[in-house]
N, C-alpha and C. Protein backbone atom coordinates (compact mmCIF):
# COMPACT_ATOMS: atom_id res chain seq x y z
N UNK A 1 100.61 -68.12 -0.57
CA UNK A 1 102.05 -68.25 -0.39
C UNK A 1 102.84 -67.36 -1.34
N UNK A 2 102.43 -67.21 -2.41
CA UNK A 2 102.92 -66.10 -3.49
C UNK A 2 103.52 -64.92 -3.06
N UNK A 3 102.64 -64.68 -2.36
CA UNK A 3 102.54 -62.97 -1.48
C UNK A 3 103.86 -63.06 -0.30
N UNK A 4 103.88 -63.75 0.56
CA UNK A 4 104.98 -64.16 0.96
C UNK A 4 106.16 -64.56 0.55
N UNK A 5 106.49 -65.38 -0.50
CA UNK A 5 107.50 -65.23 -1.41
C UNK A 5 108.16 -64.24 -1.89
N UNK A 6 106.81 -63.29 -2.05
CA UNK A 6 107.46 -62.25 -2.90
C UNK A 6 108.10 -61.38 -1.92
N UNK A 7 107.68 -61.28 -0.82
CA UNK A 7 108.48 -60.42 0.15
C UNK A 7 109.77 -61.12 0.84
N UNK A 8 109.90 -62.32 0.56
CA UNK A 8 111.39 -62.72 1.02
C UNK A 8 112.35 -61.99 -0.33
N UNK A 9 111.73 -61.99 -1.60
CA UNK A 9 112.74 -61.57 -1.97
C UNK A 9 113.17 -59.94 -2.90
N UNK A 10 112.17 -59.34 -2.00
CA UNK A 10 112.29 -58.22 -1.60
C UNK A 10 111.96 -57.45 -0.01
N UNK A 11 112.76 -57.73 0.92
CA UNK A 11 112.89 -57.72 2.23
C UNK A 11 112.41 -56.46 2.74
N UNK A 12 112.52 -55.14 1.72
CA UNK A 12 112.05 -53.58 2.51
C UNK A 12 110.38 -53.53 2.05
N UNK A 13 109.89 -54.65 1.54
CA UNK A 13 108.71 -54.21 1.12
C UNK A 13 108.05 -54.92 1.91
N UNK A 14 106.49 -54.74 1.80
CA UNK A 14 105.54 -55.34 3.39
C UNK A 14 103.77 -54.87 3.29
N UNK A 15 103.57 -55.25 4.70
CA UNK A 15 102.13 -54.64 4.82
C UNK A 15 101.57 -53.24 4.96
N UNK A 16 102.85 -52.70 4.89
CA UNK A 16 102.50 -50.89 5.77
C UNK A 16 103.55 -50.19 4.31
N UNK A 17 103.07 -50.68 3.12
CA UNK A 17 103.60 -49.31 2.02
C UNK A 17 102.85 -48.47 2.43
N UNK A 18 101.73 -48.11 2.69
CA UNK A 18 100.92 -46.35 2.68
C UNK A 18 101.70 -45.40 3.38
N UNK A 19 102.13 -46.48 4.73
CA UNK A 19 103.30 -45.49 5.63
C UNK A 19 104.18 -45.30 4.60
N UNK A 20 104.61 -45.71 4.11
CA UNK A 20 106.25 -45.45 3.83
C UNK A 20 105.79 -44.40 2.81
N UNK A 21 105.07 -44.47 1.70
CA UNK A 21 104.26 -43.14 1.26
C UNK A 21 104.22 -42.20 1.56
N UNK A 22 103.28 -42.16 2.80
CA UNK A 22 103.06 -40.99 3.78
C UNK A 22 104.60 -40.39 4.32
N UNK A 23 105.04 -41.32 4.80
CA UNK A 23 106.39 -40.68 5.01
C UNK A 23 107.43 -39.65 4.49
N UNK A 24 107.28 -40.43 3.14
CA UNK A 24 107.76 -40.02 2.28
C UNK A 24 107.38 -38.89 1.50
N UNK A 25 106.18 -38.46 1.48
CA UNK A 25 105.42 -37.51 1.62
C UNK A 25 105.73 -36.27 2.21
N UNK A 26 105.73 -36.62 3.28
CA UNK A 26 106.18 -35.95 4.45
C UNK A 26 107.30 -35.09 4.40
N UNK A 27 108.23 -35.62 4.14
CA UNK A 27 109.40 -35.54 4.31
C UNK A 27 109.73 -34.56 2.78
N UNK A 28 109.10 -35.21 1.46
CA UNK A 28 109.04 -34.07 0.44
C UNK A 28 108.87 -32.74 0.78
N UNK A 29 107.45 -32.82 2.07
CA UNK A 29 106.85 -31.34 1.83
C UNK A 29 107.91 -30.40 3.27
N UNK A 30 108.98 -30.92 3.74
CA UNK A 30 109.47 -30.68 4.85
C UNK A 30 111.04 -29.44 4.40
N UNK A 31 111.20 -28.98 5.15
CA UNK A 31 112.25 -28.19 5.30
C UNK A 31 113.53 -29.10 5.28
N UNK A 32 113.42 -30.46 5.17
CA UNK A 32 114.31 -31.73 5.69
C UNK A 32 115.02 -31.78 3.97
N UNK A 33 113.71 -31.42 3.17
CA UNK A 33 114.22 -32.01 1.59
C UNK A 33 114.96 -30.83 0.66
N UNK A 34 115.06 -29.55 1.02
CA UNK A 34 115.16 -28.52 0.59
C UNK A 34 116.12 -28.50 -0.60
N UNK A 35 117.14 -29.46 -0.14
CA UNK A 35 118.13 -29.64 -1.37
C UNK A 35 117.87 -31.10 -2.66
N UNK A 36 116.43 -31.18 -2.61
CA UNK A 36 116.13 -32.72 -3.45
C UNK A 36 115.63 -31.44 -4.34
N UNK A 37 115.97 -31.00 -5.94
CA UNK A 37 115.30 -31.14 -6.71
C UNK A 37 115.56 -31.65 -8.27
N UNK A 38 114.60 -31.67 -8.96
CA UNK A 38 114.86 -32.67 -10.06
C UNK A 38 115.12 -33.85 -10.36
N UNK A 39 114.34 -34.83 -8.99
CA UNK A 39 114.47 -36.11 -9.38
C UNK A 39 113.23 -36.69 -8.98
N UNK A 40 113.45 -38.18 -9.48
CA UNK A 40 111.87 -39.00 -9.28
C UNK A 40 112.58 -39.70 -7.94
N UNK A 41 111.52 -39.95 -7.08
CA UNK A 41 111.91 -41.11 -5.96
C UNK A 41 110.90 -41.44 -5.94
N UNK A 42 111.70 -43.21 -6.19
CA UNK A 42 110.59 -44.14 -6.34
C UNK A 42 110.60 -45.19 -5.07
N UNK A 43 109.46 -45.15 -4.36
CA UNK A 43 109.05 -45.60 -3.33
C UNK A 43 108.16 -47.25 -3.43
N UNK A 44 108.99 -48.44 -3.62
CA UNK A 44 108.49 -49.36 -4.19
C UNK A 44 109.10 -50.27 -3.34
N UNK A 45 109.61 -50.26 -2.29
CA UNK A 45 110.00 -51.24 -1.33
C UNK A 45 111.25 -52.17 -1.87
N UNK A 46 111.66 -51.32 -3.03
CA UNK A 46 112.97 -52.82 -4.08
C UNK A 46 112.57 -52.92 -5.11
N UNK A 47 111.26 -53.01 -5.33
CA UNK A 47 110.51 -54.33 -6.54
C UNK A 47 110.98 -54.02 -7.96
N UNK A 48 111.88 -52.37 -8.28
CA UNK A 48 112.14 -51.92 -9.02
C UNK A 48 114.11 -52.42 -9.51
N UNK A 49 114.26 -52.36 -8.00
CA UNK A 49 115.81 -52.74 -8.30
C UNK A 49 116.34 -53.87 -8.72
């Protein structure tokens, strides 16, 4: 039940982080990000905020 808890109270986080990784990934190595540089993005579903 822990595990569930913890995702009510962080709602963007779940069973499929690798996707959101990969995605995110993705999207770094893409012509999409061209204007991101010099920062960290942190890909943690909330757990940070």
């Amino acid at each position: 039940m822990r595990g569930l808890d913890r995702a009510w109270q962080h709602p963007t986080s779940g069973p499929n982080r690798r996707a959101h990784v990969r995605n995110t990934t993705l999207f770094l190595a893409s012509d999409a990000s061209s204007y991101v540089t010099g920062s960290t993005l942190v890909v943690d579903g909330g757990e940070s905020a």
